[in-house]
Protein backbone atom coordinates (compact mmCIF):
# COMPACT_ATOMS: atom_id res chain seq x y z
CA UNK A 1 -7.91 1.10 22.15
CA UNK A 2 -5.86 4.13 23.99
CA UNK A 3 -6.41 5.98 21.12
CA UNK A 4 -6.33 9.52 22.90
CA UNK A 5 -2.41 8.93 23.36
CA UNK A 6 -1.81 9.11 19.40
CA UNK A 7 -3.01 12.90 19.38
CA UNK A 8 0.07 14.13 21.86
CA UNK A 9 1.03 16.35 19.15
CA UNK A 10 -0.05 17.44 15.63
CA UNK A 11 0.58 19.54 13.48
CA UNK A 12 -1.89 21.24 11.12
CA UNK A 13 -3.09 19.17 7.74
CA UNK A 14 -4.05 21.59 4.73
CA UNK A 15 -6.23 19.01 2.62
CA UNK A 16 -5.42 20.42 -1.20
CA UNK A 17 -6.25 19.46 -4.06
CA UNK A 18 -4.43 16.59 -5.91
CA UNK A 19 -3.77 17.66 -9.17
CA UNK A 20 -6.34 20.81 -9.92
CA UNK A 21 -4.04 23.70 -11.95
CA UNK A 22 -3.83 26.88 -9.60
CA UNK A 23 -3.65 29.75 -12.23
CA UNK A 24 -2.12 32.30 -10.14
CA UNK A 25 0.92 34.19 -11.31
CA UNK A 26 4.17 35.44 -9.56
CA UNK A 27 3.83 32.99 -6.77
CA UNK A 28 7.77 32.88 -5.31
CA UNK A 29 8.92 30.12 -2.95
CA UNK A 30 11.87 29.75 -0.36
CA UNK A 31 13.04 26.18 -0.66
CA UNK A 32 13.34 23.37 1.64
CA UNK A 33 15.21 20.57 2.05
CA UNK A 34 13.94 17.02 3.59
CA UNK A 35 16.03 13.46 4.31
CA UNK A 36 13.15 10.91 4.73
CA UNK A 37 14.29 7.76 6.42
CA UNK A 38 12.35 4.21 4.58
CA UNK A 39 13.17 0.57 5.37
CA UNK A 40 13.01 -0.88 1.92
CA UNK A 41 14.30 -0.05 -1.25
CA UNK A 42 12.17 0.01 -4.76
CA UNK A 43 12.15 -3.15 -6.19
CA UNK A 44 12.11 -1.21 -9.59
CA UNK A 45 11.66 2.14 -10.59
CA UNK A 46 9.81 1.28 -13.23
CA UNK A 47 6.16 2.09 -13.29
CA UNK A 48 5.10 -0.66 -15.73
CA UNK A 49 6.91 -3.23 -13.85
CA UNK A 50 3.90 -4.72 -11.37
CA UNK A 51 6.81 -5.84 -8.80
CA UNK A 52 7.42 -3.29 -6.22
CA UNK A 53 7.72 -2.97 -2.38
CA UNK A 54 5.33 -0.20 -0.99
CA UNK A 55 8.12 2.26 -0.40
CA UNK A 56 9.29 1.73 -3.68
CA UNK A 57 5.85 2.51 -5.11
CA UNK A 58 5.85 5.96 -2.64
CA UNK A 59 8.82 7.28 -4.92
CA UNK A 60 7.02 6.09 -8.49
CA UNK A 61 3.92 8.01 -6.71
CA UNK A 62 6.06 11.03 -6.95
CA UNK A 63 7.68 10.57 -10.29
CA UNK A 64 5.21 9.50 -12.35
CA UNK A 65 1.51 10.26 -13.04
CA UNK A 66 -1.05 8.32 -14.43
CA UNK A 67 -4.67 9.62 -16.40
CA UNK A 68 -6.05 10.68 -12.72
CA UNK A 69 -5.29 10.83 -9.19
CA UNK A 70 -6.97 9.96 -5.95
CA UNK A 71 -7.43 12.34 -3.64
CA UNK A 72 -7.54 12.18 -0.07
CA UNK A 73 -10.77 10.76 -0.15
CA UNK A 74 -9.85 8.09 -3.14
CA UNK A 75 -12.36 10.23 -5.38
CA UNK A 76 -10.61 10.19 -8.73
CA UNK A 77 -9.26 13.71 -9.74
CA UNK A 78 -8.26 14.89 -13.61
CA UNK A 79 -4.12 14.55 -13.52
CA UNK A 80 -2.96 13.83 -17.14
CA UNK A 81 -6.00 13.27 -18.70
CA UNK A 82 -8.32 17.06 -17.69
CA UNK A 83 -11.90 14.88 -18.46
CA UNK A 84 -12.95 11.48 -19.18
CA UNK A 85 -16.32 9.61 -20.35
CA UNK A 86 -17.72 6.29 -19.47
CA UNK A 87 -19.46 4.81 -22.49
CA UNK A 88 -21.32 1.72 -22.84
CA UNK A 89 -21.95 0.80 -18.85
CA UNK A 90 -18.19 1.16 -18.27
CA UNK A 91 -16.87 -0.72 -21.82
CA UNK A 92 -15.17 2.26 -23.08
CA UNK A 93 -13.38 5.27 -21.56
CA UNK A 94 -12.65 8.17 -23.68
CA UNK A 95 -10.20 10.55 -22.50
CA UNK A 96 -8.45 14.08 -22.83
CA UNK A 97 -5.32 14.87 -22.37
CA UNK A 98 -4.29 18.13 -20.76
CA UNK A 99 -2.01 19.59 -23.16
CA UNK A 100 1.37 21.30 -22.49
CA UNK A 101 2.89 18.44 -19.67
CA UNK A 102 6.26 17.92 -19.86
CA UNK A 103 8.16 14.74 -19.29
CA UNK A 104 11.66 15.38 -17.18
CA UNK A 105 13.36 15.65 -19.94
CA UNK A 106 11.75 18.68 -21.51
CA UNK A 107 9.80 16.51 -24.44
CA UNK A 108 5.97 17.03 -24.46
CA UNK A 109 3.71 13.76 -23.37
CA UNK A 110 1.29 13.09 -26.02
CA UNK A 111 -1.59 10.15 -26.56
CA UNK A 112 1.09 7.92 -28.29
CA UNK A 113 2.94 8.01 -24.92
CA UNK A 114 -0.48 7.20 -22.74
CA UNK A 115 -1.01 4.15 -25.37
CA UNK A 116 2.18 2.80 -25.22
CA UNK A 117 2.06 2.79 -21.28
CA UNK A 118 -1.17 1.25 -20.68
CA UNK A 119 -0.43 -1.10 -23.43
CA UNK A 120 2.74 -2.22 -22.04
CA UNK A 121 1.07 -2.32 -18.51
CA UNK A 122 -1.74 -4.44 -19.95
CA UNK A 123 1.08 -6.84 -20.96
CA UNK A 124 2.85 -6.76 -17.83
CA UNK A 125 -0.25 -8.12 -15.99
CA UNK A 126 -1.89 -5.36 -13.54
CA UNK A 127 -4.66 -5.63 -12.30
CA UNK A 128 -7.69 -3.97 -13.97
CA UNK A 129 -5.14 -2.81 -16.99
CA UNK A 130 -4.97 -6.37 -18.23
CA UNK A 131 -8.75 -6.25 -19.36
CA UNK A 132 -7.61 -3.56 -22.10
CA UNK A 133 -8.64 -4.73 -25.46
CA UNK A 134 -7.77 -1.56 -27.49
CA UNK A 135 -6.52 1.51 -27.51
CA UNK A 136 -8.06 4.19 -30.22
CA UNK A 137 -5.99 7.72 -30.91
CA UNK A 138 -9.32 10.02 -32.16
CA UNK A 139 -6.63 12.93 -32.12
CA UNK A 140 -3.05 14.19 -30.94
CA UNK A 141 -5.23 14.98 -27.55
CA UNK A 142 -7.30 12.15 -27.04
CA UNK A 143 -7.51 8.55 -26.81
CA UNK A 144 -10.08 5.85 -26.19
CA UNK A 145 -9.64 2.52 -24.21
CA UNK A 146 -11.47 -0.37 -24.84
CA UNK A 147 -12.08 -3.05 -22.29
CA UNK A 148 -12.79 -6.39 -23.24
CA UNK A 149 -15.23 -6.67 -20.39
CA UNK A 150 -17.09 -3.36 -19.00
CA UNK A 151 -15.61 -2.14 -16.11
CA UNK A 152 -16.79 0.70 -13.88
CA UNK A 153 -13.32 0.65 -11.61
CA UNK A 154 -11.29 0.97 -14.59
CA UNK A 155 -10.71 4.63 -13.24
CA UNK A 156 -8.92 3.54 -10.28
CA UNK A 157 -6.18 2.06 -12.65
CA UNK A 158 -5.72 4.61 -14.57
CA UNK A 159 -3.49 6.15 -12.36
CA UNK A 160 -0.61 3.84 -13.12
CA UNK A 161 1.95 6.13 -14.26
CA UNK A 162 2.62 7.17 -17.88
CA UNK A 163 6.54 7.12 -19.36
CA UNK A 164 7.86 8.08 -22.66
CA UNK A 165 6.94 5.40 -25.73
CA UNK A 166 10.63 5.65 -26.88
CA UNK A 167 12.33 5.07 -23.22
CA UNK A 168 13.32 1.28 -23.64
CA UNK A 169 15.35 1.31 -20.96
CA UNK A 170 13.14 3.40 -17.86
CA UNK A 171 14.99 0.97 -14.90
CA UNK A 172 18.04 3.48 -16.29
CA UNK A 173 15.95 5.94 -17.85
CA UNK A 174 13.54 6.99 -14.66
CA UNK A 175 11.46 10.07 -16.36
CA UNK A 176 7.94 11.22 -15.77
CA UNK A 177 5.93 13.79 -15.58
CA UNK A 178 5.38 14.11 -11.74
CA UNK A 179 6.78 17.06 -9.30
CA UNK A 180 9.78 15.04 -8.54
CA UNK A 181 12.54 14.30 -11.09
CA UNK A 182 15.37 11.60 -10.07
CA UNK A 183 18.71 12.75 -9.40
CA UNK A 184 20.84 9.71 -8.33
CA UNK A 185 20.53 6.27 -6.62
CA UNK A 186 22.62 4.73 -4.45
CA UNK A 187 21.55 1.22 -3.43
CA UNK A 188 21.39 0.95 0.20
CA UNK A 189 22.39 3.90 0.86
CA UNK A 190 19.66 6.92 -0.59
CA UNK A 191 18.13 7.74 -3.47
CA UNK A 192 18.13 11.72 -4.67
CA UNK A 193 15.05 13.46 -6.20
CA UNK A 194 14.61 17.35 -6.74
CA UNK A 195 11.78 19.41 -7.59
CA UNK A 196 11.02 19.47 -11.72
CA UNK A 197 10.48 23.21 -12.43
CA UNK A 198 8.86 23.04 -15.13
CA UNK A 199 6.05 20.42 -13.73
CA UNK A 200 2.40 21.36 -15.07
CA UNK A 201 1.22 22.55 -11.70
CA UNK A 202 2.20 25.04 -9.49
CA UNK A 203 2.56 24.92 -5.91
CA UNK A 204 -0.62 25.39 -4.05
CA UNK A 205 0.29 27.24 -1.66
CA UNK A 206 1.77 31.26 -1.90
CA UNK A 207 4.96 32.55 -0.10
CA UNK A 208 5.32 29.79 2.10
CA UNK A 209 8.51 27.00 1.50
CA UNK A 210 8.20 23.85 -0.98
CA UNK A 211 10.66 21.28 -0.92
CA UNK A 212 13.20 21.71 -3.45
CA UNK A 213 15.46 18.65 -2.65
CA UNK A 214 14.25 15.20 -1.32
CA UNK A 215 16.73 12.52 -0.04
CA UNK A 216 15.30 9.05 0.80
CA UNK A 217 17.55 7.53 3.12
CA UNK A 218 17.56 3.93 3.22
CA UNK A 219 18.02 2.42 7.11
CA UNK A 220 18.74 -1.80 7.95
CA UNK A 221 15.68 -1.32 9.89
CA UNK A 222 12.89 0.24 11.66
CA UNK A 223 14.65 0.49 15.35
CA UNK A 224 17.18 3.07 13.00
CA UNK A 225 14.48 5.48 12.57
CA UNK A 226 14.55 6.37 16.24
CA UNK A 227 17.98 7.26 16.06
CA UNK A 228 17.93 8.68 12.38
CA UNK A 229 15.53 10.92 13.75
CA UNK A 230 16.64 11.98 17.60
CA UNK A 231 20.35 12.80 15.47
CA UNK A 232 19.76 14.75 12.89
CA UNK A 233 20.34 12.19 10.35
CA UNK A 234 16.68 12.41 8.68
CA UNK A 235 13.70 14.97 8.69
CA UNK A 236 11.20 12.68 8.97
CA UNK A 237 10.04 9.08 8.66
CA UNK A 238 6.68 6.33 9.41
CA UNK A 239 7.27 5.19 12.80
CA UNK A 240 4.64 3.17 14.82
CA UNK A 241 3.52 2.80 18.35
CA UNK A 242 6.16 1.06 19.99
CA UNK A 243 8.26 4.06 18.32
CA UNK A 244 6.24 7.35 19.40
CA UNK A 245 6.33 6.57 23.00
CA UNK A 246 9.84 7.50 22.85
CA UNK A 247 9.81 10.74 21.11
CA UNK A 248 9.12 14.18 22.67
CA UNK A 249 6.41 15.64 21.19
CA UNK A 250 7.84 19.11 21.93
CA UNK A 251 10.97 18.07 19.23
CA UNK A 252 8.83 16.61 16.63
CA UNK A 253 5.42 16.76 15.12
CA UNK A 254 4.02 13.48 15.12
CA UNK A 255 0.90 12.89 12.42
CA UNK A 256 -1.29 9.81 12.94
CA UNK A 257 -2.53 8.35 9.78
CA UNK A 258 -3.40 4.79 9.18
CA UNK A 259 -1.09 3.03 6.78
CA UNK A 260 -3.67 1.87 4.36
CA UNK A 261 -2.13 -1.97 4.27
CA UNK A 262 -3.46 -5.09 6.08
CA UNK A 263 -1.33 -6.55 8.57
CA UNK A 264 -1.70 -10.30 8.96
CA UNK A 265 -0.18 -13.71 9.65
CA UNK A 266 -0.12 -14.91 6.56
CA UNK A 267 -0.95 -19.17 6.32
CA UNK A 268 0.24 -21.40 3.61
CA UNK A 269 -2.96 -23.17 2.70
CA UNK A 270 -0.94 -25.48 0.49
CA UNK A 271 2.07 -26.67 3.34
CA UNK A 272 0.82 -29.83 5.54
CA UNK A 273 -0.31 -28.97 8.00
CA UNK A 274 -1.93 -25.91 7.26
CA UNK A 275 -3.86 -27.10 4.48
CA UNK A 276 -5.84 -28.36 7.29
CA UNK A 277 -9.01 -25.82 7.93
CA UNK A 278 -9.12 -27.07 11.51
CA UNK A 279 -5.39 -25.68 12.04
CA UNK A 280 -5.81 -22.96 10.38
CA UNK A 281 -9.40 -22.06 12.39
CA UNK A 282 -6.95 -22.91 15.78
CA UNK A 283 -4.94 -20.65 14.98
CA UNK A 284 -7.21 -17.82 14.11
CA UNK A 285 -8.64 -18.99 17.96
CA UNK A 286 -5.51 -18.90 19.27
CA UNK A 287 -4.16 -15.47 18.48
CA UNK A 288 -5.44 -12.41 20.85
CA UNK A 289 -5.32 -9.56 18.25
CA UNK A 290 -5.92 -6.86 21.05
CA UNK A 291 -3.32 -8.32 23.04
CA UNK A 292 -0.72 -7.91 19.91
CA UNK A 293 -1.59 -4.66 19.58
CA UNK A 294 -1.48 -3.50 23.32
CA UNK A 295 1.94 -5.38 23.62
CA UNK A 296 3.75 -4.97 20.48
CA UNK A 297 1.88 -1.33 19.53
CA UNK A 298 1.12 0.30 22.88
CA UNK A 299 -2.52 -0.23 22.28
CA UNK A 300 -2.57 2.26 19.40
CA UNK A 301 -4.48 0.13 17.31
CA UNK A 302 -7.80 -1.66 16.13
CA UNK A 303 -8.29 -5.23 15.30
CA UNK A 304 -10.05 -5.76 11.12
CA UNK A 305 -10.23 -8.88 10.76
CA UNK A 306 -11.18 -8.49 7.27
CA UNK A 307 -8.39 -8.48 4.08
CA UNK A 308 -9.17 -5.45 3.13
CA UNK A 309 -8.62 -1.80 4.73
CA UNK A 310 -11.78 -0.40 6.88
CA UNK A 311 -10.62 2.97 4.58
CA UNK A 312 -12.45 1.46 1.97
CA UNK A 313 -15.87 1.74 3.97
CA UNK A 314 -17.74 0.97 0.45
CA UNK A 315 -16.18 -2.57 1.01
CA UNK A 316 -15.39 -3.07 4.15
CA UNK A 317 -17.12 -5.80 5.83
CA UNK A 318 -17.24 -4.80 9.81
CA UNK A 319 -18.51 -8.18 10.87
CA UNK A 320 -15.53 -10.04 10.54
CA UNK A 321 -13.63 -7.69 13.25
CA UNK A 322 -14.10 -10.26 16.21
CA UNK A 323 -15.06 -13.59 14.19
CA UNK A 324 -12.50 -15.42 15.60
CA UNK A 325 -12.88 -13.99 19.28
CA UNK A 326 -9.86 -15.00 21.20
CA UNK A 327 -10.92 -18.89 22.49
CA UNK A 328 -8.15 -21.23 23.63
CA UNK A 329 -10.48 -23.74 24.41
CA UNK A 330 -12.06 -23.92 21.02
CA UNK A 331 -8.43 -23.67 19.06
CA UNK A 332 -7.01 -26.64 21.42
CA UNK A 333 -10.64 -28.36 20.41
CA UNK A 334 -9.77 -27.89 17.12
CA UNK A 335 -6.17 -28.85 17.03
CA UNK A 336 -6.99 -32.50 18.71
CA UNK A 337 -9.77 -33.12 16.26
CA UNK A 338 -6.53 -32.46 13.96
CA UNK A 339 -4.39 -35.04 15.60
CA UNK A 340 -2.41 -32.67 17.43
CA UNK A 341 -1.96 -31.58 21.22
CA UNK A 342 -2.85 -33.38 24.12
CA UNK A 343 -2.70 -37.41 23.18
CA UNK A 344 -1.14 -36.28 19.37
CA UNK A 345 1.84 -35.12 18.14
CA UNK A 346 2.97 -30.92 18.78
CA UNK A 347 2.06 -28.89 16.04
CA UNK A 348 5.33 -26.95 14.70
CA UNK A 349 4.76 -23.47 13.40
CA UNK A 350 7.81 -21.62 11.17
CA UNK A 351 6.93 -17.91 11.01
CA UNK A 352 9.40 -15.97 8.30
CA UNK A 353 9.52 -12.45 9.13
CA UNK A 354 11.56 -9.52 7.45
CA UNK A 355 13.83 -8.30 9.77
CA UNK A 356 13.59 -4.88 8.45
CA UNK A 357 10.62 -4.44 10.06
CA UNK A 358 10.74 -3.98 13.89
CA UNK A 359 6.78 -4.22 13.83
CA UNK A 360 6.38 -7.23 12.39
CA UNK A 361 9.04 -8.67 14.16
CA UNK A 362 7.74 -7.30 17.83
CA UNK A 363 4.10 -9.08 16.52
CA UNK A 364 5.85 -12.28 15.73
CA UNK A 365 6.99 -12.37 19.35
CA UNK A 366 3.70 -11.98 20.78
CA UNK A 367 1.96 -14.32 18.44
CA UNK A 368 4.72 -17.09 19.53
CA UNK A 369 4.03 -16.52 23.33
CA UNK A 370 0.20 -17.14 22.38
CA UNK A 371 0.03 -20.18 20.35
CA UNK A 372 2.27 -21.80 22.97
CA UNK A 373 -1.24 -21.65 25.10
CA UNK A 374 -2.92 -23.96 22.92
CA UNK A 375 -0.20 -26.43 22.49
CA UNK A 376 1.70 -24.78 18.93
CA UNK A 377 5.50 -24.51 19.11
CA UNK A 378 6.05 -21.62 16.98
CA UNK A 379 9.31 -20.19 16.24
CA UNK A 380 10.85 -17.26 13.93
CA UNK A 381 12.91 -17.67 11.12
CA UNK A 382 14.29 -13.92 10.04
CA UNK A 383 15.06 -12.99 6.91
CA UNK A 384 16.60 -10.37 5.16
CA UNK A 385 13.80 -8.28 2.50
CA UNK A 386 15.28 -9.50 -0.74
CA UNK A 387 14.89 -12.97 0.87
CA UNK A 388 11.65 -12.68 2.04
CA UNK A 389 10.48 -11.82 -1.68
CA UNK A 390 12.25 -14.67 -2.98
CA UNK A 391 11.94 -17.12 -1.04
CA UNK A 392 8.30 -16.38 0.38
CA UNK A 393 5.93 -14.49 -2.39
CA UNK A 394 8.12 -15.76 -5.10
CA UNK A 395 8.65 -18.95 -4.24
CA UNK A 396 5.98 -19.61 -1.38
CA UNK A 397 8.44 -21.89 -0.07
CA UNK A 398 7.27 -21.29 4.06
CA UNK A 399 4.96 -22.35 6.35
CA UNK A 400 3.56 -18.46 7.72
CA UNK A 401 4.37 -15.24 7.53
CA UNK A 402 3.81 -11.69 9.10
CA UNK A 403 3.50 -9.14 6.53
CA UNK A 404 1.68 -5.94 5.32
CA UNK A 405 -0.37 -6.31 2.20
CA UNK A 406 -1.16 -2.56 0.64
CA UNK A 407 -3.34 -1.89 -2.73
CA UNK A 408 -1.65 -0.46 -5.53
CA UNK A 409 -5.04 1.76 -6.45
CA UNK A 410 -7.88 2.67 -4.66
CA UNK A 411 -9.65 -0.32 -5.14
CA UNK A 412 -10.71 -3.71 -3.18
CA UNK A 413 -9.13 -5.54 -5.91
CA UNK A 414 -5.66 -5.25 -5.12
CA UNK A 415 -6.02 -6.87 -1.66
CA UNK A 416 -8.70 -9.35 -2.76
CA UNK A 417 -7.23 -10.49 -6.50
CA UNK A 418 -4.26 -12.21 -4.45
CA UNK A 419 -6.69 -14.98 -3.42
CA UNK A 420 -8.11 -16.06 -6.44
CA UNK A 421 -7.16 -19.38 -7.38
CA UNK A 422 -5.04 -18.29 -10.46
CA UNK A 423 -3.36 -15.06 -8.80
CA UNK A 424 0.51 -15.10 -9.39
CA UNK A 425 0.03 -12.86 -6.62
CA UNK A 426 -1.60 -15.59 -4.40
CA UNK A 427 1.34 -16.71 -2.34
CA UNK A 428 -0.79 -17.72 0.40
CA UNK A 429 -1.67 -20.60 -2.18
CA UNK A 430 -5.67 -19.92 -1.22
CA UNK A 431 -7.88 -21.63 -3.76
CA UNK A 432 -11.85 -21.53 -3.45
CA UNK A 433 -14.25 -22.40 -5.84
CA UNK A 434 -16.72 -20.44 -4.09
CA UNK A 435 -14.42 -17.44 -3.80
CA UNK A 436 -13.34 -17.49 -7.66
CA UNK A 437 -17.04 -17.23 -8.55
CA UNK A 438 -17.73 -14.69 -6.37
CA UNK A 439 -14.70 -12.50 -7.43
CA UNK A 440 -15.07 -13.00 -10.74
CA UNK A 441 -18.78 -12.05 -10.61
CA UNK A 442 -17.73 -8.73 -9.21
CA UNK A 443 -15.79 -7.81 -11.94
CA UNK A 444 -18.30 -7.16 -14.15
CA UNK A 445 -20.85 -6.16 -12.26
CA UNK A 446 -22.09 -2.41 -13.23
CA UNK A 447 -24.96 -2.05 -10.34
CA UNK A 448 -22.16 -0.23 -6.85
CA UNK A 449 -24.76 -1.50 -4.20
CA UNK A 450 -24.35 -5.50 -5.91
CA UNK A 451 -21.05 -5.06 -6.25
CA UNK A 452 -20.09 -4.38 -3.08
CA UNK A 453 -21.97 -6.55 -1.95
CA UNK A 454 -19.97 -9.29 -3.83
CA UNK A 455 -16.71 -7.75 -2.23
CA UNK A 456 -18.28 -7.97 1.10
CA UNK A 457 -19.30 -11.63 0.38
CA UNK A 458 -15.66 -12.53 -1.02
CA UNK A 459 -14.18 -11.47 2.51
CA UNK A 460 -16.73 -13.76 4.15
CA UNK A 461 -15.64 -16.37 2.12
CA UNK A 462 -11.70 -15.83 2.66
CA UNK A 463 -12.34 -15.25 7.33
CA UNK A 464 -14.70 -18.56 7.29
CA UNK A 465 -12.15 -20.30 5.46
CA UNK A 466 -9.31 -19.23 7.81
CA UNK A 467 -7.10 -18.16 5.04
CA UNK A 468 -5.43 -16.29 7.53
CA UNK A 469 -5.09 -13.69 10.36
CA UNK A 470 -5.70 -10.62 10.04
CA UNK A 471 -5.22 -8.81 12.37
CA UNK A 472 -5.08 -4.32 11.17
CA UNK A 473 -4.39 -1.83 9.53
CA UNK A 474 -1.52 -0.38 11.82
CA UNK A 475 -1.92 3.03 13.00
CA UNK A 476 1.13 4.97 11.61
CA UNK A 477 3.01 8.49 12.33
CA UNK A 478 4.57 10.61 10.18
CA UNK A 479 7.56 12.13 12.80
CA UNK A 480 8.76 15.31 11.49
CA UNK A 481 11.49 18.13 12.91
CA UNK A 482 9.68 20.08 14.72
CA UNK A 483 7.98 23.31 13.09
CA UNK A 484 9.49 22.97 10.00
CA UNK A 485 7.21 20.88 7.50
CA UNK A 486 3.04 21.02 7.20
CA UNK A 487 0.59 20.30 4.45
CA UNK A 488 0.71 16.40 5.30
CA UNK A 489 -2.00 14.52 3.35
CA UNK A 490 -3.32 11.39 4.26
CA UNK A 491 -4.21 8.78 1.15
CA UNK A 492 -6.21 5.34 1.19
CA UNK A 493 -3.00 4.03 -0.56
CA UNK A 494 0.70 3.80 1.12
CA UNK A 495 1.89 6.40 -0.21
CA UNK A 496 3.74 9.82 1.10
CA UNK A 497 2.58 12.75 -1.20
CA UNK A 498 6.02 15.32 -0.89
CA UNK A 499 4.76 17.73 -3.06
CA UNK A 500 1.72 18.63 -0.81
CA UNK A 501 4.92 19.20 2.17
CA UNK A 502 5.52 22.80 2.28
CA UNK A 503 7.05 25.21 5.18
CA UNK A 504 5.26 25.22 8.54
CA UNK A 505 5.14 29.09 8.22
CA UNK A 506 4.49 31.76 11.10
C-alpha cells in the first residue's frame, strides 16, 4: 500500500516509561513552548462524564490520571496506585496508592478521592467500571474494589482518571493530578494548559527542554492544519495522507503512527432500507476500500475490515480484511433480490459527514462515485460536529455515516460494547442475539486464549451481518517544526502524550 512514502522524514522516538518515578536529583530544564492545532473541542472536561470526542479525551489524558497507565505497548504500568493484586480469578482488586501525589491545587489525593471517582464513574455508566459492586478503604493508602462479576480486564479501566471527592463542580473545577494543569478555555478558539511543578514525576529526560506551556488551538477544519502549520500559527498537529504530500519534509518532522480508531461507513440497521441484510451486504460489495484509500489517502493505508484496531493483535481477527472483496456484480445481485436496481426502484443513500473532518469528507466522495456503479444514488449531507453528535449518535436520526470510532482503554470492549443490543452507545441500532451471547460470554470469561477467542468470534458475527464498512485504521502523522520537538510516543489509544515531548537536542 505505498507505504515506503510515509517514512520521508522522521524524527527519533525515545520509548520511556509511562509513569515509573526517576529518582534523580538536580535535573534542570530549559522550557518549551508548543501550539497544537485539533479539529474538535472536548465535549467535557470532565473525566467521569463518559461523553467525549477523542480530542477532548487527549487533553483529560494529560490532566488526569487514573490507578495505572498503558504504555506504549498497552501493558498496564503503576500510575496512582504503585501495585495492585488480583484476587479471586479477577473478583477483587486490591490496590496501593503511591503516597505524596498532589492534585493541582496543592491538596494531597488520598483513597477517599480514588472511591469517590470510580464510584461516581460506576454511576455514570463506563464500561468495565459499571460492574463495581464495592469499594473497601483497608487504610488511608489502600483500597479494594469489588466487582460484581470477576473480571480480568478490569485493569484496563482503571485508568479513568481520579478528581477530588469534594470538587462538585469539575466542568468549572478541571483539577488532577497529571503533568498538565488547565490554565484557561476559550471555546473555539484554544484551550491553555501549563506544566504542574509539583507533579509526582520528574521529567525523564536530563538537560534537554520539556514543554512548559501547551496551547491547543482549535481550527473549523482539517484543510486549516496545512496552513496553521506552513504559517507559523501552530507547532504541530495529526494530519493524514492527503495532507503530508504537501509538506516539505526538510521544514517539518513528520511521525507516522496509526490513529488507533476504526474508520467506517457506519449503516443504520434500524432505517428502511438498511435494515435489509441484502443492502447492507451490497454495499459492503460495492465499496473498493483500497481504492478509498489510494484516492482519498494517497495509498498510505491498509484495509481492516474488522471493528476493532489490528493494534490489538490479541483480538484482532485478520480474516475479515478482504471478506467483502470488491464485487459489483454480486452487490447489484444483491440489490435486485432487494427490489432495487435494474427492473426496481433506485436505492437512495444519505451519508452525514462532519465537516470538520477533511478525511472523512474526501472518503465520502469516493464512496459516492462507487456505489453509483451498482445502481445506489448516494449523496452527502454535511454537518457541523455538535450536529453530528446530536443528531446522529444521540439521536440516530440518519441513514449512514463516515466516522472514526476510538476505545477509551486498551481494551476490545470499547469498540465492540457499541453493538450489543442494549448499548446507549449503539447508534448503529445493531441488535444480534447471537452477538449479545457471545459478548456477554466474554465478559466473564477468566481463561485469555477463550476469551479472545470470543472477541474474535463477536467480529465474525458483526462483518457476516454487514453491520457496516469498515474500512481502517487511518495511518496518521504527527507534523512538527522542524528540529525542535522529539520523544513522540505512540499509544494503542488516540491519545497525544505531551509530557513525553521534550527538546530535539544537539
Amino acid at each position: 500500500m505505498k507505504k515506503s512514502k510515509i517514512f520521508a522524514a522522521t524524527v527519533s522516538l525515545l520509548l520511556l516509561l509511562s509513569c515509573g518515578r526517576r529518582e534523580s536529583a538536580n535535573v534542570t530544564h530549559q522550557m518549551l513552548e508548543m501550539r497544537y492545532g485539533f479539529t474538535s473541542e472536548p465535549a467535557t472536561l470532565d473525566p467521569l462524564n463518559p461523553a467525549n470526542s477523542a480530542d477532548g479525551r487527549t487533553i483529560l489524558f494529560n490532566i488526569f490520571e487514573g490507578l495505572v497507565k498503558p504504555d506504549t505497548d498497552g501493558r498496564m504500568q503503576p500510575c496512582i496506585a504503585v501495585s495492585w493484586t488480583i484476587e479471586q480469578d479477577g473478583l477483587v482488586y486490591d490496590f496501593r496508592l503511591r503516597q505524596g501525589i498532589r492534585f493541582h491545587d496543592g491538596s494531597l489525593l488520598n483513597s477517599a478521592d480514588v472511591k469517590f471517582s470510580l464510584e461516581t464513574a460506576a454511576a455514570s455508566g463506563f464500561e468495565g467500571i459499571s460492574n463495581i459492586d464495592r469499594i473497601e478503604i483497608p487504610d488511608e493508602n489502600r483500597i479494594r474494589v469489588i466487582l460484581k462479576n470477576p473480571d480480568p480486564e478490569f485493569l484496563s479501566y482503571a485508568s479513568i482518571g481520579i478528581v477530588r471527592a469534594d470538587n462538585t463542580e469539575r466542568e468549572k473545577n478541571v483539577t488532577g493530578t497529571g503533568p498538565f494543569m488547565l490554565e484557561s478555555y476559550n471555546v473555539q478558539q484554544s484551550l491553555e494548559m501549563k506544566r504542574f511543578n509539583d507533579y509526582w514525576r520528574e521529567p525523564d529526560i536530563e538537560n534537554l527542554p520539556v514543554i512548559e506551556k501547551l496551547t491547543i488551538v482549535f481550527l473549523a477544519d482539517t484543510d486549516a492544519l496545512l496552513p496553521g502549520l506552513m504559517g507559523g500559527g501552530i507547532d504541530g498537529a495529526s494530519i493524514t495522507g492527503s495532507l503530508i504530500s504537501q509538506m516539505d519534509p526538510k521544514q517539518f518532522d513528520l511521525i507516522h503512527s496509526p490513529s488507533a480508531s476504526v474508520q467506517l461507513l457506519a449503516l443504520n440497521n434500524a432505517a428502511a432500507p438498511l435494515n435489509d441484510i441484502r443492502v447492507r451486504q451490497a454495499i459492503n460489495y460495492g465499496i473498493d476500500v483500497s481504492g478509498i484509500i489510494d484516492a482519498a489517502f494517497f495509498g498510505m493505508g491498509e484495509p481492516s475490515g474488522s471493528p476493532l484496531i489490528p493494534g490489538l493483535s490479541a483480538y484482532y481477527e485478520p480474516s475479515l480484511t478482504g471478506f467483502y472483496s470488491y464485487d459489483p456484480d454480486r452487490a447489484r445481485a444483491l440489490l435486485a433480490e432487494a427490489g432495487y436496481g435494474e427492473g426496481g426502484q433506485v436505492l437512495p443513500l444519505e451519508i452525514t459527514v462532519p465537516s470538520n473532518y477533511t478525511m472523512h469528507v474526501d472518503t465520502a466522495q469516493v464512496i459516492v462515485s462507487q456505489l453509483a456503479k451498482i445502481g445506489v444514488q448516494a449523496s452527502i449531507k454535511l454537518v457541523d460536529w455538535a450536529s453530528w453528535l446530536s443528531g446522529v449518535y444521540r439521536q440516530r436520526q440518519y441513514q449512514a455515516t463516515i466516522i472514526s470510532l476510538d476505545s477509551t482503554n486498551v481494551s476490545p470492549r470499547s469498540f465492540l460494547s457499541r453493538y450489543h443490543s442494549d448499548a446507549g452507545s449503539n447508534f448503529i441500532n445493531f441488535s444480534n442475539n447471537d452477538y449479545d451471547r457471545v459478548y456477554d460470554a466474554a465478559l466473564t470469561e477468566i481463561d485469555d486464549e477463550k476469551r479472545a477467542e470470543l472477541y474474535r468470534e463477536a467480529q465474525r458475527i458483526i462483518v457476516a451481518n454487514a453491520a457496516s464498512v469498515y474500512i481502517q485504521d487511518i495511518f496518521y502523522f504527527k507534523a512538527f517544526r522542524g528540529g525542535v520537538y522529539a520523544g513522540i510516543k505512540n499509544y494503542p489509544l488516540y491519545v497525544i502524550d505531551f509530557a513525553s515531548i521534550h527538546g530535539a537536542g544537539k
